[in-house]
C-alpha atoms as a PDB file:
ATOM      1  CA  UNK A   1       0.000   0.000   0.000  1.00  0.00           C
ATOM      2  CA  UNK A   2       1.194   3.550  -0.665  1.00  0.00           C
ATOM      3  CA  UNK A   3       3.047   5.488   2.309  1.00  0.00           C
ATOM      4  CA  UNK A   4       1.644   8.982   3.085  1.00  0.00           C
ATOM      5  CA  UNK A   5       4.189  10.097   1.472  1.00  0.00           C
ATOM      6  CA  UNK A   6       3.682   8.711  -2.038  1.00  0.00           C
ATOM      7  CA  UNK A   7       0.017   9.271  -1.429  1.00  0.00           C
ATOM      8  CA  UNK A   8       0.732  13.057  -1.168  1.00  0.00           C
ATOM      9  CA  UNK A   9       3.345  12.974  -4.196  1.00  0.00           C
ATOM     10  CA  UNK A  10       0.342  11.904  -6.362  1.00  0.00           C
ATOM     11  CA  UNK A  11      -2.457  14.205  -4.857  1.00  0.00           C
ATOM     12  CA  UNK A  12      -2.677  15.590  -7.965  1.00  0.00           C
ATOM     13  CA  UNK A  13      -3.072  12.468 -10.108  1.00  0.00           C
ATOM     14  CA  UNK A  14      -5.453  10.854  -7.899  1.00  0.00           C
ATOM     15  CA  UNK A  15      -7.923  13.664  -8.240  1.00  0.00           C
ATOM     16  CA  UNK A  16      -7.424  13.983 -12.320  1.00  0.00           C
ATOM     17  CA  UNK A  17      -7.736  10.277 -11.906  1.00  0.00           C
ATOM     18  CA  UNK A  18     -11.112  10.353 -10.300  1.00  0.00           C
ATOM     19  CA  UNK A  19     -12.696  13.334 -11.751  1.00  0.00           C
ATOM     20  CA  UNK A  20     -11.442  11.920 -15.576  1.00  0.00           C
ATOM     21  CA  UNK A  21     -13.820   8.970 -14.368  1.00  0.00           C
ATOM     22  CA  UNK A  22     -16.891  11.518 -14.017  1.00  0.00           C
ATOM     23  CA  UNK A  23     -16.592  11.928 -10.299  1.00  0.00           C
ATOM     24  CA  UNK A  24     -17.377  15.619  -9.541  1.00  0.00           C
ATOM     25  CA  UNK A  25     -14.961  17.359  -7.026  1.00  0.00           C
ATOM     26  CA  UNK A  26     -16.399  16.459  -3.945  1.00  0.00           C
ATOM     27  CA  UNK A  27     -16.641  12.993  -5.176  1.00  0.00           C
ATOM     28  CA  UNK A  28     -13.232  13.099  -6.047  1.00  0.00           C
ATOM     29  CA  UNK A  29     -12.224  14.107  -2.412  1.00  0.00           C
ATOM     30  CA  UNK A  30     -14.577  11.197  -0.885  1.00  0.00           C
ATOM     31  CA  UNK A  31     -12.450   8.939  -2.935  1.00  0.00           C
ATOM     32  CA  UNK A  32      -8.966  10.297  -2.328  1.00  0.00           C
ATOM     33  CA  UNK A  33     -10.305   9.730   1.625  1.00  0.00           C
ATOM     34  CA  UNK A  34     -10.904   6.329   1.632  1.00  0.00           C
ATOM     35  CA  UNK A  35      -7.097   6.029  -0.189  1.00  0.00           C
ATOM     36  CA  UNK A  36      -6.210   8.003   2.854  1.00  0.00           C
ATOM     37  CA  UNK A  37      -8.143   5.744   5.306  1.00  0.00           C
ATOM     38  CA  UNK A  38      -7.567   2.283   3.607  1.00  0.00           C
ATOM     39  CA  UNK A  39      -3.426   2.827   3.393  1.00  0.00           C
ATOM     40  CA  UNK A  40      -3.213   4.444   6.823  1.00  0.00           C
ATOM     41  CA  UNK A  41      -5.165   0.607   8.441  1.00  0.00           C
ATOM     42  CA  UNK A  42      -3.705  -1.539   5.732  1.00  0.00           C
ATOM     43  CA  UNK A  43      -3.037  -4.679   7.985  1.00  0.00           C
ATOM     44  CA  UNK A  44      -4.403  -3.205  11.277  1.00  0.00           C
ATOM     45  CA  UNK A  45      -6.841  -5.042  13.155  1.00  0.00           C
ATOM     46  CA  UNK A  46      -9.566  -3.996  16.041  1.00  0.00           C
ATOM     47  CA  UNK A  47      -9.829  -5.825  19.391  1.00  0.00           C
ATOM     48  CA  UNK A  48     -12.898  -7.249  17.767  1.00  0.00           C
ATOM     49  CA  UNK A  49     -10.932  -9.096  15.076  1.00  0.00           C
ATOM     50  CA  UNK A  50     -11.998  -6.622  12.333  1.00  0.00           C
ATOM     51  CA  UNK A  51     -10.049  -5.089   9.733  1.00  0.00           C
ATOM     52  CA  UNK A  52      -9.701  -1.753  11.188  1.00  0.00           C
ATOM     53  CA  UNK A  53     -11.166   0.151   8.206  1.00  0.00           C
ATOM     54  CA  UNK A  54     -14.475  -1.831   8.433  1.00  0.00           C
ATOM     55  CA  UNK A  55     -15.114   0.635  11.238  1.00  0.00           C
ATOM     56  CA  UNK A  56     -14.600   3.706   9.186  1.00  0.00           C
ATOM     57  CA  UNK A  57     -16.785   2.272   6.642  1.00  0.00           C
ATOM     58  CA  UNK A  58     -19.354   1.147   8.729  1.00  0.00           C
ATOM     59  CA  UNK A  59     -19.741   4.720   9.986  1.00  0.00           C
ATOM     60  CA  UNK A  60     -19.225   6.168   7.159  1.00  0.00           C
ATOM     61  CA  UNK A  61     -22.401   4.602   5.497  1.00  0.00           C
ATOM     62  CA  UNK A  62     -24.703   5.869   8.099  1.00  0.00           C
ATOM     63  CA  UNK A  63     -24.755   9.317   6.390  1.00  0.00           C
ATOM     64  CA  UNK A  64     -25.978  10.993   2.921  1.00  0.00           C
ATOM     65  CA  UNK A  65     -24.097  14.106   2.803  1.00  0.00           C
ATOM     66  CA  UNK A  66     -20.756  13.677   0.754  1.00  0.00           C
ATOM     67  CA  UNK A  67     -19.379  16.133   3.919  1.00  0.00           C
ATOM     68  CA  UNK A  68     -20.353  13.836   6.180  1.00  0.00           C
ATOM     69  CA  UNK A  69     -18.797  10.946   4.466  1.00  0.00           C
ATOM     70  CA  UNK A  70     -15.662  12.214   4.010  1.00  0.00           C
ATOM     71  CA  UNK A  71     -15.325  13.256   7.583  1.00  0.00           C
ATOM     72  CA  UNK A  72     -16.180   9.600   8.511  1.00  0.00           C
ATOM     73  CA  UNK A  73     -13.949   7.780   6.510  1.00  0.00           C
ATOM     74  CA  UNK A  74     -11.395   9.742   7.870  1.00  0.00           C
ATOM     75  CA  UNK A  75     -12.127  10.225  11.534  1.00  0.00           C
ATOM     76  CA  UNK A  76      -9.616   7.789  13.275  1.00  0.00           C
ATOM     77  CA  UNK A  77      -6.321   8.844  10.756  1.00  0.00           C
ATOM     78  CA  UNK A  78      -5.343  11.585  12.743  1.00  0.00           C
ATOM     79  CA  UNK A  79      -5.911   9.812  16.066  1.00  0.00           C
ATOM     80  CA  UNK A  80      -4.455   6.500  14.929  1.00  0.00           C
ATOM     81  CA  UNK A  81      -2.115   6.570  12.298  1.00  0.00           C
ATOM     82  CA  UNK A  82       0.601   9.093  10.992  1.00  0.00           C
ATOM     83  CA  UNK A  83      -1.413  11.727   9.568  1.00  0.00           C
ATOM     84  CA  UNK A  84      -1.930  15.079  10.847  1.00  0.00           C
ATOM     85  CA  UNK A  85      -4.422  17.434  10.520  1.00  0.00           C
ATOM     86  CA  UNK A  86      -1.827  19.931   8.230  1.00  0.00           C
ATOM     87  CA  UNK A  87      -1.724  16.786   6.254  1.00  0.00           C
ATOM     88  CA  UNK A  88      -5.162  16.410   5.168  1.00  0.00           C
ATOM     89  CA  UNK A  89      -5.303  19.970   4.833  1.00  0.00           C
ATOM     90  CA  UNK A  90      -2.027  19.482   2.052  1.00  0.00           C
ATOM     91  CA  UNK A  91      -4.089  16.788   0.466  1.00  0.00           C
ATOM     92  CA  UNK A  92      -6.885  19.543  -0.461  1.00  0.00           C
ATOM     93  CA  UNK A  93      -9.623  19.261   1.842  1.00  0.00           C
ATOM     94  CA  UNK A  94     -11.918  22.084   2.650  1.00  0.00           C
ATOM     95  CA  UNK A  95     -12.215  23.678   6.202  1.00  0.00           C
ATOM     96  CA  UNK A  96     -15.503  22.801   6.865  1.00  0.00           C
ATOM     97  CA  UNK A  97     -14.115  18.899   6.697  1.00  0.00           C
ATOM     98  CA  UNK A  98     -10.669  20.311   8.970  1.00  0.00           C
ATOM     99  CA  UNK A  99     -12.759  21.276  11.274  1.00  0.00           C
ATOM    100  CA  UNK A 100     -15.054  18.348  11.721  1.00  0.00           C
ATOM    101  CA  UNK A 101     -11.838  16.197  11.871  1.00  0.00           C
ATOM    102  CA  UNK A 102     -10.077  18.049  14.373  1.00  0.00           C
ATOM    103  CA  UNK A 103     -13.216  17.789  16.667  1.00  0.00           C
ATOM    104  CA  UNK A 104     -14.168  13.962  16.200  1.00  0.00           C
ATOM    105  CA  UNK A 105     -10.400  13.377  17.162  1.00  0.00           C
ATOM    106  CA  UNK A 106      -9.132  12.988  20.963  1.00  0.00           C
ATOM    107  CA  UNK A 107      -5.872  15.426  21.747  1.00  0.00           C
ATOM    108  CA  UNK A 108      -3.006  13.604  23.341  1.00  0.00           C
ATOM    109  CA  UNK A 109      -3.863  13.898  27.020  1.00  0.00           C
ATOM    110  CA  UNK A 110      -7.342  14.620  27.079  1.00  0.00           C
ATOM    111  CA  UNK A 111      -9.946  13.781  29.152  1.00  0.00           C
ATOM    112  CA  UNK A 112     -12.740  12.125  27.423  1.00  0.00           C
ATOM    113  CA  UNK A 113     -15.261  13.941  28.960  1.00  0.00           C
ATOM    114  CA  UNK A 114     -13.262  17.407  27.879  1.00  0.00           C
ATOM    115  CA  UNK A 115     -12.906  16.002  24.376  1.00  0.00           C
ATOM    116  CA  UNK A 116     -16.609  15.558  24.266  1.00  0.00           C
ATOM    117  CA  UNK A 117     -17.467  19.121  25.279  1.00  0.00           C
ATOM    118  CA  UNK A 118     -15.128  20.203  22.769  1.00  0.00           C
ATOM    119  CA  UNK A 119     -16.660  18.410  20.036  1.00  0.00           C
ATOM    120  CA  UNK A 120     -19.991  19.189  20.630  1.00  0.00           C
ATOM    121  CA  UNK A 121     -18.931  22.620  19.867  1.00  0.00           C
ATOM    122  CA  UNK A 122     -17.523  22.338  16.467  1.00  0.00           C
ATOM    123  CA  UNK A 123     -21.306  22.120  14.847  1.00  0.00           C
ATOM    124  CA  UNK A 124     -23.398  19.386  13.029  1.00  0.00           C
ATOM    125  CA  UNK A 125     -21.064  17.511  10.900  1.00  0.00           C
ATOM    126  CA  UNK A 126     -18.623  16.603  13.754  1.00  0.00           C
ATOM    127  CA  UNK A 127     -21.972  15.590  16.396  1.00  0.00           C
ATOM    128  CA  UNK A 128     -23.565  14.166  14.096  1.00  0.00           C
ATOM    129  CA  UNK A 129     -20.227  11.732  13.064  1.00  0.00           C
ATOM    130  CA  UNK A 130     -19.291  11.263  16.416  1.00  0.00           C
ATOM    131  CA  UNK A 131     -22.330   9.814  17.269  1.00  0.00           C
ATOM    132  CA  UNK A 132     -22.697   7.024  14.639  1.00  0.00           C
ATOM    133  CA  UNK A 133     -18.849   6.367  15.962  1.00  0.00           C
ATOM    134  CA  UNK A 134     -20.489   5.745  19.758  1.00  0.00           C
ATOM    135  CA  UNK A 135     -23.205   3.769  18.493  1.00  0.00           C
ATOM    136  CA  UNK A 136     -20.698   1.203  16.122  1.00  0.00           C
ATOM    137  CA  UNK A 137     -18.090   1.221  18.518  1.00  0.00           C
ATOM    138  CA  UNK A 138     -20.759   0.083  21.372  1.00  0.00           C
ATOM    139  CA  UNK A 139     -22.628  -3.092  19.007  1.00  0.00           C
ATOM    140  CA  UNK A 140     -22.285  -6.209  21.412  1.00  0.00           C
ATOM    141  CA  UNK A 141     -22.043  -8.688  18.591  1.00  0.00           C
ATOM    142  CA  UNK A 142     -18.882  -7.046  17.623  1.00  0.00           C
ATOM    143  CA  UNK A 143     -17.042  -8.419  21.297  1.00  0.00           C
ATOM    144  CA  UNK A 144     -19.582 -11.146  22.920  1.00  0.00           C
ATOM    145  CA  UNK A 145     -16.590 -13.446  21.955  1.00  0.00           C
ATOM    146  CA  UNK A 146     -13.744 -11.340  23.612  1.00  0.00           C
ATOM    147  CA  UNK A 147     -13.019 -11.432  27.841  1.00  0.00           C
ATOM    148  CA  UNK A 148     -12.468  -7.874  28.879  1.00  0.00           C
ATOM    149  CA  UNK A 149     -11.265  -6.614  32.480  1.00  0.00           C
ATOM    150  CA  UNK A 150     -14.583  -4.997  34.802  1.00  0.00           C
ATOM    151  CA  UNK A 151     -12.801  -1.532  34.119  1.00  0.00           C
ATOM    152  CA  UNK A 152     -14.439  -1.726  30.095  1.00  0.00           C
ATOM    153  CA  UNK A 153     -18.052  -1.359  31.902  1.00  0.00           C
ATOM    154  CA  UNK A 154     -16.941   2.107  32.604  1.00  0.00           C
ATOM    155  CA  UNK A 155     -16.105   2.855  29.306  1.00  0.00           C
ATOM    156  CA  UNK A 156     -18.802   1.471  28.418  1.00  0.00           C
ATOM    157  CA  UNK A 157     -20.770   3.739  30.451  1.00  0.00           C
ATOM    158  CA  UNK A 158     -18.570   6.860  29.250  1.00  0.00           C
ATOM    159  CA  UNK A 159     -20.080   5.768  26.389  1.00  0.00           C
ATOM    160  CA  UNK A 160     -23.499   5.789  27.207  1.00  0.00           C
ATOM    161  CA  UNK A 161     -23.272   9.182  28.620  1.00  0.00           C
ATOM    162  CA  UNK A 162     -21.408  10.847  25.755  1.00  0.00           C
ATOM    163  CA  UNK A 163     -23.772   9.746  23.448  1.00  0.00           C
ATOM    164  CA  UNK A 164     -26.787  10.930  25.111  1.00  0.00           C
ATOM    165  CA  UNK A 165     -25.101  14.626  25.466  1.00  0.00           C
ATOM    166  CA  UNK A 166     -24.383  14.307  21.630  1.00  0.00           C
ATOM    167  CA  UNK A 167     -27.826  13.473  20.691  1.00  0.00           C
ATOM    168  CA  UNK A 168     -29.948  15.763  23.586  1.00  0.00           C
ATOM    169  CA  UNK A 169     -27.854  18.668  22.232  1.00  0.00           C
ATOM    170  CA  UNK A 170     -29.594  17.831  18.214  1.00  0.00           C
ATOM    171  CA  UNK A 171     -32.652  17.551  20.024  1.00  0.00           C
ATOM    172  CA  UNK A 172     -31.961  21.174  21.025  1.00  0.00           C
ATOM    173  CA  UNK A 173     -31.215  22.069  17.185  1.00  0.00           C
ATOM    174  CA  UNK A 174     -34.433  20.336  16.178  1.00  0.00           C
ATOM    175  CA  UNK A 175     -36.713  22.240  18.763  1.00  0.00           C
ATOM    176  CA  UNK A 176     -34.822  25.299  20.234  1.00  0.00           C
ATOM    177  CA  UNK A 177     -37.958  25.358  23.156  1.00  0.00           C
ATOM    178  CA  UNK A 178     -36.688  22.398  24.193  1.00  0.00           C
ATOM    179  CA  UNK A 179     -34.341  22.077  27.431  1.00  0.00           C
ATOM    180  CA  UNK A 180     -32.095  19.210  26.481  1.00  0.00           C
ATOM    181  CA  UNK A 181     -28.465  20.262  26.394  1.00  0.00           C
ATOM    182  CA  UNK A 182     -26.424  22.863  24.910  1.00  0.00           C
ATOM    183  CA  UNK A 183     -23.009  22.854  23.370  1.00  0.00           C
ATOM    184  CA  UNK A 184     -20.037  23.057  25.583  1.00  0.00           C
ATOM    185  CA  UNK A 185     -22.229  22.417  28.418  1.00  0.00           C
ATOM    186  CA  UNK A 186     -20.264  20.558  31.260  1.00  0.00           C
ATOM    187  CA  UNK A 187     -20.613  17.261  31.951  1.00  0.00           C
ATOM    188  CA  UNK A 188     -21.144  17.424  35.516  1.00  0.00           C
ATOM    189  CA  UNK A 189     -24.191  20.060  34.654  1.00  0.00           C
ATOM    190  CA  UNK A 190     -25.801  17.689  32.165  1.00  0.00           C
ATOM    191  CA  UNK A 191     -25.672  14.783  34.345  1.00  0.00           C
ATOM    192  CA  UNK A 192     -27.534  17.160  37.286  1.00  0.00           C
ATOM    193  CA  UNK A 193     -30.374  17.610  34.284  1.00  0.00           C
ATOM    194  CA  UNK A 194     -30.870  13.905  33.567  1.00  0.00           C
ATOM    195  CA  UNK A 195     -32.738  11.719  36.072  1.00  0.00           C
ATOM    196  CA  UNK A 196     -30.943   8.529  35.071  1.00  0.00           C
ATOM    197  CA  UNK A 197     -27.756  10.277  36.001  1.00  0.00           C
ATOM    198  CA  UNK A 198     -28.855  12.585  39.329  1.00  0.00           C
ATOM    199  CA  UNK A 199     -30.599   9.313  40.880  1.00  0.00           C
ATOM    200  CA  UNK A 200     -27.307   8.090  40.458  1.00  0.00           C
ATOM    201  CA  UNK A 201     -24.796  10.025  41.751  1.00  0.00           C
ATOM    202  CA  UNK A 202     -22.342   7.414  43.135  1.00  0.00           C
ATOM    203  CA  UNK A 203     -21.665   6.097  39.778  1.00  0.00           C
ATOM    204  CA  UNK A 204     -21.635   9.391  38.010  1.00  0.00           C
ATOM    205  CA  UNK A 205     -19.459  10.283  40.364  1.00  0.00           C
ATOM    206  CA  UNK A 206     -16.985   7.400  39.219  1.00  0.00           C
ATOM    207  CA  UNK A 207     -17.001   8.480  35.546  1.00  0.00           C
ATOM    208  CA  UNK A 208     -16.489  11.976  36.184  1.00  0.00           C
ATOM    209  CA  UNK A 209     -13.506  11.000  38.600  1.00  0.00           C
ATOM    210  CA  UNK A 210     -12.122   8.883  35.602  1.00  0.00           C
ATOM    211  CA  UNK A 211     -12.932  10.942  32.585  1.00  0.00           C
ATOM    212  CA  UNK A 212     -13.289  14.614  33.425  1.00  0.00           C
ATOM    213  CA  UNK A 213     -10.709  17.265  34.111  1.00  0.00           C
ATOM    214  CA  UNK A 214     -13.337  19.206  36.313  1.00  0.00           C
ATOM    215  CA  UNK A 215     -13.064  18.954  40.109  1.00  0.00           C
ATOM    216  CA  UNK A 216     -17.321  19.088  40.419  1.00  0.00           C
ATOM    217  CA  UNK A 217     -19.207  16.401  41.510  1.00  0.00           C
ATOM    218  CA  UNK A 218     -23.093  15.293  41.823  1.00  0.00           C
ATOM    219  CA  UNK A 219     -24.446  15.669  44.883  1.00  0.00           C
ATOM    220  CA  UNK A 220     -24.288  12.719  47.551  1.00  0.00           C
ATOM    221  CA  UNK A 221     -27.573  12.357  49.494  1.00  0.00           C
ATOM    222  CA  UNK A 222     -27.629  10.849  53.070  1.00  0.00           C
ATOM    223  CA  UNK A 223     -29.681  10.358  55.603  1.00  0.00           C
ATOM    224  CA  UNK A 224     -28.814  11.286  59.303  1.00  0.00           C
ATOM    225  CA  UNK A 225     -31.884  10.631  62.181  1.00  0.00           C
ATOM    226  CA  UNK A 226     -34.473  10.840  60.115  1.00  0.00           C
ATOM    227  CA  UNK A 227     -33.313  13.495  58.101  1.00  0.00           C
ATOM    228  CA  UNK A 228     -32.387  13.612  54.519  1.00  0.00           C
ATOM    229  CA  UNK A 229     -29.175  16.271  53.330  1.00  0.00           C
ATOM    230  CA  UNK A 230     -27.108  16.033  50.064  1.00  0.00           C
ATOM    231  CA  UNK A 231     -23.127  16.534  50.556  1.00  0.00           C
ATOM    232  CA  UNK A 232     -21.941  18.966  47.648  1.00  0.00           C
ATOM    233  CA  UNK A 233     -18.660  19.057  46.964  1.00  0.00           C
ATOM    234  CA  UNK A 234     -15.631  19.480  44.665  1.00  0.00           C
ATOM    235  CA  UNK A 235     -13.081  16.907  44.421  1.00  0.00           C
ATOM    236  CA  UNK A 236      -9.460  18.422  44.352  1.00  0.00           C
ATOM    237  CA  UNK A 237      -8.175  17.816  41.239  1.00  0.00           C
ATOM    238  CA  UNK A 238      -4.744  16.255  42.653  1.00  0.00           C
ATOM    239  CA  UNK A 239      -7.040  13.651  43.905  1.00  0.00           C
ATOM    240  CA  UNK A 240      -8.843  12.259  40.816  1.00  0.00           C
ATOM    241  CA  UNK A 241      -6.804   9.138  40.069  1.00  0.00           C
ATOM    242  CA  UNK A 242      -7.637   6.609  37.613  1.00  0.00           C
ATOM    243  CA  UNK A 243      -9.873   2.877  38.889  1.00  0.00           C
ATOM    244  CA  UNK A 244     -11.251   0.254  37.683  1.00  0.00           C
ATOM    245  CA  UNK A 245     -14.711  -0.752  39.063  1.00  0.00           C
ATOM    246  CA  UNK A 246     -14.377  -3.271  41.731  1.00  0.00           C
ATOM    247  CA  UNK A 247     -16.695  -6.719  41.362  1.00  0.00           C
ATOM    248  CA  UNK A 248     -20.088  -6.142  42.602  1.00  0.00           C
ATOM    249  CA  UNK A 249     -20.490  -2.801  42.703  1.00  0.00           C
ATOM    250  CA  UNK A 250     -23.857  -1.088  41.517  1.00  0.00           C
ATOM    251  CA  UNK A 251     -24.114   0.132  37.962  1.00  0.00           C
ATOM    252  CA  UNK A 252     -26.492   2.633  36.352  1.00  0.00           C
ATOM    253  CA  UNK A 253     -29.873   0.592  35.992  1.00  0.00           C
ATOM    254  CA  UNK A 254     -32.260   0.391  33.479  1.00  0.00           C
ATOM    255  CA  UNK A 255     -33.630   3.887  34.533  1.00  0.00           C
ATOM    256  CA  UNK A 256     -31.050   5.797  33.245  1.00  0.00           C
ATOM    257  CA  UNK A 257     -30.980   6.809  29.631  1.00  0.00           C
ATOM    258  CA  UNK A 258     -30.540   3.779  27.476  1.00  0.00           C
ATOM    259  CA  UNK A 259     -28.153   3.267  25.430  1.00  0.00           C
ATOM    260  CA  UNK A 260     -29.153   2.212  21.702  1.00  0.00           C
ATOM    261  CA  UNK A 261     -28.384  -1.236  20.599  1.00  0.00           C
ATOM    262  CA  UNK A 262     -26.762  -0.969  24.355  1.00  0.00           C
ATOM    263  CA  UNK A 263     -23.399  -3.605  25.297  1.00  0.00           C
ATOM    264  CA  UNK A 264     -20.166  -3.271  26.544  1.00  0.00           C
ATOM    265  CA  UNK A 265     -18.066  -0.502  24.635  1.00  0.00           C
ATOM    266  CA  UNK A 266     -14.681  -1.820  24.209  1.00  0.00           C
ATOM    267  CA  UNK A 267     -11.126  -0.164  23.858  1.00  0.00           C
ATOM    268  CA  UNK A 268      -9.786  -0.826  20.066  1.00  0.00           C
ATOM    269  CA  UNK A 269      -6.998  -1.266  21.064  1.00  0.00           C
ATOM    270  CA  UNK A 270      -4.831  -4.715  22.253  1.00  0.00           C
ATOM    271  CA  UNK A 271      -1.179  -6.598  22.179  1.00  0.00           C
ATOM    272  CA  UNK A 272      -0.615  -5.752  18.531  1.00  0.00           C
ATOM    273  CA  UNK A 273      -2.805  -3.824  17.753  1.00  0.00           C
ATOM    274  CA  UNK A 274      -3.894  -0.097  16.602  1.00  0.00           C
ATOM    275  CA  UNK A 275      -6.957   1.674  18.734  1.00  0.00           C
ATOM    276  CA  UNK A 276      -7.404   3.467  21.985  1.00  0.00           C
ATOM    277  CA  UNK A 277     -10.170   3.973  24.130  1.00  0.00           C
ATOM    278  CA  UNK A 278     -12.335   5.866  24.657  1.00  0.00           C
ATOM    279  CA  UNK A 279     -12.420   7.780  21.412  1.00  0.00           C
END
């Protein structure tokens, strides 16, 4: 397959190449993306066994617009291969797709509950793709077969919760009336909206810990003679270490918000292999 390197030698020839075969321009640039894509995971495989690109296709055909296609097929390069974002942008591709791509992709050292804020703020196209990645990347059937340590449920539930922020904040779009969520909203102050999450708070309280660079927490209600009081508090940021979820512990039950086609989210990557989680 052709290094990114001899891909971007021949930029020019692979676009007279498609367009010469009746492909309009943004055609062209869908194509020249899934060159892109396909070199960058030649060989690679996912935890689940799957070639790595099947992923990016699989995503990728859950949308219409040519924009949002593109943006798909790409949206792992930058995270998990060579390619950079000034690379794509070398290869020809418009802003609106830059942007998109620079949103969908988690920053070296980022929270995942930061890098979800962040990309709900970059507009439609990058929501919109992020959320058919959450909902592919959480299918059961693609890792009933695989044994994973207790600590995936939490991803799995980081999961579940970025999802739901992704799609309450289209609701929004859809019917600005509405009081759903908002872009860049914290995570903590979506969570306080949501019953699922507030009733709760012990286990929101765990993925925050893990997955948020915020020191806020959910209120912890108690019960002392009788008398009910909730303990609000912020959690020093010096203190918010990384766990695993110990056996037996209570997860969020059916009562919270569901999450579509619902399983256990899985990292992408193993011994071997390309991925990272959660992403």
């Amino acid at each position: 397959m052709f290094t990114k390197q001899e891909i971007k030698a021949r930029k020019d020839e692979l676009y007279e190449a498609a367009i010469g075969n009746g492909a309009n321009f943004e055609e062209a640039q869908l194509n020249v993306a899934m060159i892109i894509a396909g070199c960058a995971f030649y060989g690679k495989k996912q935890r689940s066994g799957e070639d790595f690109s099947e992923h990016a296709v699989t995503v990728t055909a859950q949308h219409q617009s040519k924009y949002k296609r593109i943006i798909s097929i790409l949206h792992d390069v930058i995270e998990d291969s060579d390619w950079t974002l000034q690379d794509i942008r070398d290869m020809g591709f418009s802003e609106r797709v830059l942007k998109a791509l620079d949103a969908v992709t988690k920053r070296d050292g980022e929270q995942y509950f930061d890098f979800i804020e962040r990309c709900s703020l970059a507009g439609e196209d990058a929501i919109q793709v992020k959320i058919a990645d959450l909902k592919h990347n959480s299918d059961p059937t693609r890792y009933r077969h695989i044994t994973e340590p207790r600590h995936q449920e939490l991803k799995a539930k980081a999961y579940n919760v970025a999802y739901h922020y992704l799609v309450d904040i289209l609701k929004v779009r859809a019917d600005p009336k509405a009081d759903y969520n908002a872009p860049g909203r914290s995570m903590v102050d979506y969570m306080r909206s949501r019953e699922g999450y507030k009733e709760h708070p012990r286990m929101a309280n765990k993925l925050l810990k893990e997955f948020s660079s915020r020191g806020e927490r959910l209120p912890i209600p108690f019960t002392i003679l009788g008398r009910h009081f909730s303990l609000h508090y912020t959690m020093p940021l010096s203190l918010q270490a990384p766990f695993s979820i110990a056996r037996g512990e209570p997860v969020l039950p059916a009562s919270a918000p569901p999450f579509p086609e619902s399983g256990k989210a899985q990292s992408r990557k193993g011994p071997g292999q390309s991925g990272r989680a959660p992403g």
